[in-house]
C-alpha atoms as a PDB file:
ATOM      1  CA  UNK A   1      42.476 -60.381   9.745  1.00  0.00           C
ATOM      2  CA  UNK A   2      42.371 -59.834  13.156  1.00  0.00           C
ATOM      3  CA  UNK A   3      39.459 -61.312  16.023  1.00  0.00           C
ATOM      4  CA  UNK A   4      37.462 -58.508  16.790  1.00  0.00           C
ATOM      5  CA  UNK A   5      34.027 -58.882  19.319  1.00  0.00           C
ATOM      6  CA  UNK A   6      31.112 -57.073  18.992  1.00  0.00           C
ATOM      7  CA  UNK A   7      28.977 -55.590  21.546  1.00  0.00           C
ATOM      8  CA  UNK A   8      25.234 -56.444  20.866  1.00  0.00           C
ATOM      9  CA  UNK A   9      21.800 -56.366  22.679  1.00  0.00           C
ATOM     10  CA  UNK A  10      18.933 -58.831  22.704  1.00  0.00           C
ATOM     11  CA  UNK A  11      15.889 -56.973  23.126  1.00  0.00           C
ATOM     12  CA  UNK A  12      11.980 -58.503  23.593  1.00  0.00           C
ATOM     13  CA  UNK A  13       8.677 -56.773  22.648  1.00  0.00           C
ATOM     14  CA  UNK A  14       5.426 -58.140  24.690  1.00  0.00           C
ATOM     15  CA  UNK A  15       3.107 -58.498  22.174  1.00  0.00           C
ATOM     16  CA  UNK A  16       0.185 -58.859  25.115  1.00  0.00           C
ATOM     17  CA  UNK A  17      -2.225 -56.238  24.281  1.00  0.00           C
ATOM     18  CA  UNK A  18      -0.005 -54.500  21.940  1.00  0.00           C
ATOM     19  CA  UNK A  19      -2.181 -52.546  18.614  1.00  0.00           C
ATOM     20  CA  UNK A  20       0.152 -54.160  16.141  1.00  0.00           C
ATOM     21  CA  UNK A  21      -1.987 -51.921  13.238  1.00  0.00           C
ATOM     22  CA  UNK A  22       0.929 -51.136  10.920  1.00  0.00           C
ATOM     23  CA  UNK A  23       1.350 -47.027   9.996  1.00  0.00           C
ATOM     24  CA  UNK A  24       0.617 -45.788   6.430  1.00  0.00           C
ATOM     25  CA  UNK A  25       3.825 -45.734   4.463  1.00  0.00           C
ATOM     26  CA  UNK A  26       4.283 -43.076   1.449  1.00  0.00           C
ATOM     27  CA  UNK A  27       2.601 -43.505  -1.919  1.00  0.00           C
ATOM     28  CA  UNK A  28       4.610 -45.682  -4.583  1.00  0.00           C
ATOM     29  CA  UNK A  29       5.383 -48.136  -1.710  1.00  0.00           C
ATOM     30  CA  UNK A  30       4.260 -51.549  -1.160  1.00  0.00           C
ATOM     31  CA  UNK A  31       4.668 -54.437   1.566  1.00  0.00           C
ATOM     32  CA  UNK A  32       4.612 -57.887   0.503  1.00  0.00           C
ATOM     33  CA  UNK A  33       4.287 -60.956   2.177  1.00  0.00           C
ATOM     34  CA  UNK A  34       5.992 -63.599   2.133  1.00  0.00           C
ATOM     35  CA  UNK A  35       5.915 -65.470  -1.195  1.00  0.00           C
ATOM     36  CA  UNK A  36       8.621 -68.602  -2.909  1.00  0.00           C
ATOM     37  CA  UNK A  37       9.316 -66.537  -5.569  1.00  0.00           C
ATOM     38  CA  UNK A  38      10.423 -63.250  -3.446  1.00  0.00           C
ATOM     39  CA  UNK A  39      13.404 -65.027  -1.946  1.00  0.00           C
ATOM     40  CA  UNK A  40      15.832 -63.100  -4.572  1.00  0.00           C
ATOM     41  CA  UNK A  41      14.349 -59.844  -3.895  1.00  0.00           C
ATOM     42  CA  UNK A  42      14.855 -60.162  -0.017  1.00  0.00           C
ATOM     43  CA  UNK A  43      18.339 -61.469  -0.672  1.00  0.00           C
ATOM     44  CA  UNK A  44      19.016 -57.885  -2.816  1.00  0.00           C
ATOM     45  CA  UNK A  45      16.964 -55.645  -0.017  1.00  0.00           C
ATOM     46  CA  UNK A  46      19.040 -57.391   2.548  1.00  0.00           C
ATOM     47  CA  UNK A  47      22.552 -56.893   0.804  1.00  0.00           C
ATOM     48  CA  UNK A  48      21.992 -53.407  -0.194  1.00  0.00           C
ATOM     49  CA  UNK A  49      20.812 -52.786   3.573  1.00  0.00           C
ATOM     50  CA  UNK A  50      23.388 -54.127   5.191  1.00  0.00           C
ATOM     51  CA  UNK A  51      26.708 -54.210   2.736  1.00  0.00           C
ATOM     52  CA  UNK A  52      27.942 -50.728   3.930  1.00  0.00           C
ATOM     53  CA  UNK A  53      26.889 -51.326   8.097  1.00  0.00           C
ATOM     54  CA  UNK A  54      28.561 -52.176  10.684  1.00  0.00           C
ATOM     55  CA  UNK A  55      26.242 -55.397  10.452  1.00  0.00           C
ATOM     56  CA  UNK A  56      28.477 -56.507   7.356  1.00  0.00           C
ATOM     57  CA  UNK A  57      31.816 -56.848   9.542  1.00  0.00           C
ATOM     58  CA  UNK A  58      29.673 -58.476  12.635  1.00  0.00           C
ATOM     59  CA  UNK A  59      28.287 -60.884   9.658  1.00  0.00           C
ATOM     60  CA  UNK A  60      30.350 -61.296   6.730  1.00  0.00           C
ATOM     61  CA  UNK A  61      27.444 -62.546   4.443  1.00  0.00           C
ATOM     62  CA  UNK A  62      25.907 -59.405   4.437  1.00  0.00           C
ATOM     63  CA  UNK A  63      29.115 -58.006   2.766  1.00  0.00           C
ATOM     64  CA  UNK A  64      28.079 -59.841  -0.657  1.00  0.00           C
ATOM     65  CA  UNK A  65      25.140 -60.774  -2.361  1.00  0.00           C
ATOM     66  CA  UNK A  66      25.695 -64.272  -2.957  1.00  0.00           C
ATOM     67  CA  UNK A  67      26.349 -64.664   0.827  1.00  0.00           C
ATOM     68  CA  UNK A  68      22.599 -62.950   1.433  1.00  0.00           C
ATOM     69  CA  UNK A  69      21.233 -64.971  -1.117  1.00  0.00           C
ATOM     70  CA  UNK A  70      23.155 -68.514   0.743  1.00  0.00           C
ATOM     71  CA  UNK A  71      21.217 -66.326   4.062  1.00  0.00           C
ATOM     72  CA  UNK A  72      17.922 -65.844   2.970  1.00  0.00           C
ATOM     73  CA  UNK A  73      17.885 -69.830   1.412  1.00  0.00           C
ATOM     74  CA  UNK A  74      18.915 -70.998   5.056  1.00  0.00           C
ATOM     75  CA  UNK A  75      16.218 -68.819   6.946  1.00  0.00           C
ATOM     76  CA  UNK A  76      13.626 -70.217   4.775  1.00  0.00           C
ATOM     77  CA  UNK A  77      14.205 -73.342   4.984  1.00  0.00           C
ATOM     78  CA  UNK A  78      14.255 -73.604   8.844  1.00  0.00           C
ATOM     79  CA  UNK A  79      11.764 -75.656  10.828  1.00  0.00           C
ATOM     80  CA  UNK A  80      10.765 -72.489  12.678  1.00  0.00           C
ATOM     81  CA  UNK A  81      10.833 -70.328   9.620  1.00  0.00           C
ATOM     82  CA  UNK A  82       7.379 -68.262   9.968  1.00  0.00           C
ATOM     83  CA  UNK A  83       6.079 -67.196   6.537  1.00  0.00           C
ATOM     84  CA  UNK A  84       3.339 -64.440   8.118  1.00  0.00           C
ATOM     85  CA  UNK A  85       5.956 -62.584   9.695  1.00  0.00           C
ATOM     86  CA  UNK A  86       8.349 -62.132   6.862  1.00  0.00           C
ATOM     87  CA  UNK A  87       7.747 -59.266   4.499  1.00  0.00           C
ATOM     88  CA  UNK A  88       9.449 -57.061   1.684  1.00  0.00           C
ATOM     89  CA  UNK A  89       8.941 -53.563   0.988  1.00  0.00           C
ATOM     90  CA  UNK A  90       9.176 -52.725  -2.632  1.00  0.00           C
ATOM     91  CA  UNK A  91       8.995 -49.177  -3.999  1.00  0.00           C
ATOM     92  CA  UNK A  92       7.177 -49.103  -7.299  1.00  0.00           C
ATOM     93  CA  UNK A  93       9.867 -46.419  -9.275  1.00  0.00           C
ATOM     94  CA  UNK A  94       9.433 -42.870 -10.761  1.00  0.00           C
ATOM     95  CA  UNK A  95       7.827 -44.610 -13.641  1.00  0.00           C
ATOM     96  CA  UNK A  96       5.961 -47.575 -11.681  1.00  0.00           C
ATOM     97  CA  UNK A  97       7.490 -50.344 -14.288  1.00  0.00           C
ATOM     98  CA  UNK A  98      10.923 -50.978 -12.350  1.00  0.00           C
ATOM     99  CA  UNK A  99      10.067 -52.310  -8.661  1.00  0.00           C
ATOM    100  CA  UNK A 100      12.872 -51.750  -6.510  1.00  0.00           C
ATOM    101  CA  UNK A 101      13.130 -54.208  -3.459  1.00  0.00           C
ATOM    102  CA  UNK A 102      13.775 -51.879  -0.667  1.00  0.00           C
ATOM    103  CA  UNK A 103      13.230 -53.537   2.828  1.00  0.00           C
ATOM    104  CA  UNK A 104      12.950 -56.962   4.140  1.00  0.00           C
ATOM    105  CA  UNK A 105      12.379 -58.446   7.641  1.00  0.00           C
ATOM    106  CA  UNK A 106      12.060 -62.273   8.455  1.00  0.00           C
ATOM    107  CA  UNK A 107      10.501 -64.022  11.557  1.00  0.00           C
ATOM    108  CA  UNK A 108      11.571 -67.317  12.833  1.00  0.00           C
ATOM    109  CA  UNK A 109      10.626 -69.531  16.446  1.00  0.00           C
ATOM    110  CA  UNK A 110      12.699 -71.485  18.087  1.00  0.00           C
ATOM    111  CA  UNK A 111      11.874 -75.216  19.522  1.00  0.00           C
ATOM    112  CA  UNK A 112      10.765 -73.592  22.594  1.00  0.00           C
ATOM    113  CA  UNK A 113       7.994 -71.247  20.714  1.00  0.00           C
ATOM    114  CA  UNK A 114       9.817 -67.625  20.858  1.00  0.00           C
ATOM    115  CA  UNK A 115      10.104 -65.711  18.262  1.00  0.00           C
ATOM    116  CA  UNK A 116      12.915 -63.702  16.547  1.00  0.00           C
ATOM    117  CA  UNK A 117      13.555 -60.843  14.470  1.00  0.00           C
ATOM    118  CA  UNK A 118      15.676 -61.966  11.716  1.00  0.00           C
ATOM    119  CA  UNK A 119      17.498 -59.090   9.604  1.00  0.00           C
ATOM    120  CA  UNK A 120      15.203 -55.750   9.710  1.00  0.00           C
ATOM    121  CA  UNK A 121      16.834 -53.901   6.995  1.00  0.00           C
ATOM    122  CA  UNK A 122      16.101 -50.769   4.587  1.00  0.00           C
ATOM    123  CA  UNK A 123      18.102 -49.775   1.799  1.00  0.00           C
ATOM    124  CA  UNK A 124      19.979 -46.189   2.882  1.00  0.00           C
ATOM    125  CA  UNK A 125      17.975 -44.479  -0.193  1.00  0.00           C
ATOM    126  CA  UNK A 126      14.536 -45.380   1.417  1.00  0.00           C
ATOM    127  CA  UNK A 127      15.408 -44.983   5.039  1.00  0.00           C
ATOM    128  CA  UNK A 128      13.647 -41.852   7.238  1.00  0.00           C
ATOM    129  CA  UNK A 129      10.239 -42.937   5.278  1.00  0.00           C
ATOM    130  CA  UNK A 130       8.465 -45.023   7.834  1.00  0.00           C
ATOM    131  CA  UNK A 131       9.527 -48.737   6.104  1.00  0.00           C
ATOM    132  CA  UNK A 132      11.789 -50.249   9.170  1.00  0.00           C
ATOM    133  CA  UNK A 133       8.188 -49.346  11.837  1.00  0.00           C
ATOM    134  CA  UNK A 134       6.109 -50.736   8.662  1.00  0.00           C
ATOM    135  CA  UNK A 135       7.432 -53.926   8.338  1.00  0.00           C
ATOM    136  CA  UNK A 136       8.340 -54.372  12.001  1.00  0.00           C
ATOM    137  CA  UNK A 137       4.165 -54.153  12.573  1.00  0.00           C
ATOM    138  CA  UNK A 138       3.393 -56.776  10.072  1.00  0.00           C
ATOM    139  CA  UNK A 139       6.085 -58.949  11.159  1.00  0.00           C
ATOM    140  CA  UNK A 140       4.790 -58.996  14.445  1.00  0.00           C
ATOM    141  CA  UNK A 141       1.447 -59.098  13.803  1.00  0.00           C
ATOM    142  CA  UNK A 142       2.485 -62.494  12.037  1.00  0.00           C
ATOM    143  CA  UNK A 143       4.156 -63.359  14.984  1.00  0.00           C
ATOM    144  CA  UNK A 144       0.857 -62.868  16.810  1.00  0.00           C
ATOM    145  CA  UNK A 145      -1.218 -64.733  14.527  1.00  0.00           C
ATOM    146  CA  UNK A 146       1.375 -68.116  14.695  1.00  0.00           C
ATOM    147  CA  UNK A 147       0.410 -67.663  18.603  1.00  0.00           C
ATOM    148  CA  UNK A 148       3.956 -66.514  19.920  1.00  0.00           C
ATOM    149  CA  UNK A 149       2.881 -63.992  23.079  1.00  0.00           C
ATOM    150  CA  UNK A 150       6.970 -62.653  22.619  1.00  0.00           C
ATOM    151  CA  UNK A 151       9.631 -61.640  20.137  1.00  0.00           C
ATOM    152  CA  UNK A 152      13.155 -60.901  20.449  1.00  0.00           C
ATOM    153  CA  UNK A 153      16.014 -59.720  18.135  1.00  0.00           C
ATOM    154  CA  UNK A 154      19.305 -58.763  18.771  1.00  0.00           C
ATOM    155  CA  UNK A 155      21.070 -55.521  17.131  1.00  0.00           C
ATOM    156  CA  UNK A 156      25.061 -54.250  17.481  1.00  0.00           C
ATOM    157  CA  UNK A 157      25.206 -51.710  19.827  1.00  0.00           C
ATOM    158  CA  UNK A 158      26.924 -49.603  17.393  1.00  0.00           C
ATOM    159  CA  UNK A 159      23.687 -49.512  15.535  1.00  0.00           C
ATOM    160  CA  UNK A 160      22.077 -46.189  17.474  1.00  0.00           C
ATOM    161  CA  UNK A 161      19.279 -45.684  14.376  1.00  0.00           C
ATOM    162  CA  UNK A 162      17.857 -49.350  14.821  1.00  0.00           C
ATOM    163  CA  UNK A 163      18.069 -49.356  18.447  1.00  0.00           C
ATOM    164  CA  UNK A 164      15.676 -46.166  18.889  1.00  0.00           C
ATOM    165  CA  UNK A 165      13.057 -47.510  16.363  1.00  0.00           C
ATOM    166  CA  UNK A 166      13.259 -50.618  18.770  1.00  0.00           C
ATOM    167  CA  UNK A 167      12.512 -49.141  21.408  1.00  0.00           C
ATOM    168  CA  UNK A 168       9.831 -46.390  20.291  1.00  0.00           C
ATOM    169  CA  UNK A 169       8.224 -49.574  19.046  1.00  0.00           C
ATOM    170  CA  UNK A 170       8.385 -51.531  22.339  1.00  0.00           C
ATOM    171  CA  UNK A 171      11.423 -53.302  22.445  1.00  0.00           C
ATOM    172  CA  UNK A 172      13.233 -53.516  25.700  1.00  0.00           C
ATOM    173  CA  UNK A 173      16.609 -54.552  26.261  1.00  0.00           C
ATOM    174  CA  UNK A 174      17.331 -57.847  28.256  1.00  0.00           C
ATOM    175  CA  UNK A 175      20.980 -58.324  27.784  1.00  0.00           C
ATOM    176  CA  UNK A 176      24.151 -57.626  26.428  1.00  0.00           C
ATOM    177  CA  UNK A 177      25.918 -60.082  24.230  1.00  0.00           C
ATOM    178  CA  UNK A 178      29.347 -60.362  22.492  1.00  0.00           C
ATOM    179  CA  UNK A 179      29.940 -61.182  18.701  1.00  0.00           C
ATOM    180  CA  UNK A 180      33.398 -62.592  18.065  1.00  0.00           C
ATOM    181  CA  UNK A 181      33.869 -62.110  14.214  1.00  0.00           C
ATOM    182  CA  UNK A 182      36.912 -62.049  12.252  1.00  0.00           C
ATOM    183  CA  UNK A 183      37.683 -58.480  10.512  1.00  0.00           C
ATOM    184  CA  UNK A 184      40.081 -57.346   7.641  1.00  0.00           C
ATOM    185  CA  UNK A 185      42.131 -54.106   8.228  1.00  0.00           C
ATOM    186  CA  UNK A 186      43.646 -52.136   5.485  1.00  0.00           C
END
């Protein structure tokens, strides 16, 4: 194992006048709000989103699915946790009898009323379809109806797919950060 650190931004999105109206996304999908009994599906979108990334290294939960699963139990259960701004996309199958969780986002605040991204992720075999802008606009549409005027996320530099969908949505970058995380080389 050896230390290595991460280069990530934090970006913000105004949501001041913003049209937060979410774009159509293809037949056979769904979004879902937030619901108790979805935790297990966001935990699976979440793993198979991120288990392959570079996310996995810069967060070692993401690199199994009981380590989303411990993830998506602790982001629920925080004070801040914000149940209109977390979502799942699901895509209904060939046959429409076998849902397949296939994107997830969460939205927290802090003490001081800001809100954050938590985890935007699609599975690789739904990606290019419109999900990632889908959920992003109900998630912060829920942000806007809890009252938070901001929202910020941060995303590894690295990560050159989810950094243009931030910013085509709005996102700007404020700062550069550093992730120390420990990483296994074969």
């Amino acid at each position: 194992m050896a230390l290595t650190y991460f280069k990530r931004y934090r970006m913000e999105i105004d949501l001041g006048g913003r049209d937060l109206t979410p774009p159509g996304i293809p037949p056979g999908y769904r979004l879902l709000p937030w619901d108790p009994s979805l935790l297990e599906a966001h935990a699976q979108a979440k793993y198979y989103s991120f288990r392959e990334e570079i996310d996995a290294n810069v967060f070692p939960c993401f690199a199994d699915l009981s380590g989303c699963q411990r993830l998506m139990t602790e982001i629920a259960r925080k004070p801040g946790f914000l149940p209109e701004a977390t979502w799942l996309a699901v895509w209904n199958g060939r046959d429409g009898k076998r849902p397949e969780a296939c994107g997830t986002v969460q939205g927290v605040k802090d003490r001081s009323g800001v809100g954050y991204i938590q985890n935007l992720g699609i599975t690789p075999a739904h990606r290019g379809q419109g999900l990632g802008s889908a959920l992003m606009f109900k998630a912060l549409h829920g942000f806007r109806q809890a009252g938070l005027s901001s929202v910020s996320l941060e995303v590894t530099a690295d990560n050159s797919g989810a950094i243009r969908l931030y910013r085509r949505l709005g996102f700007r970058i404020l700062k550069t950060v550093f992730k120390a995380a420990e990483v296994a080389y074969t």
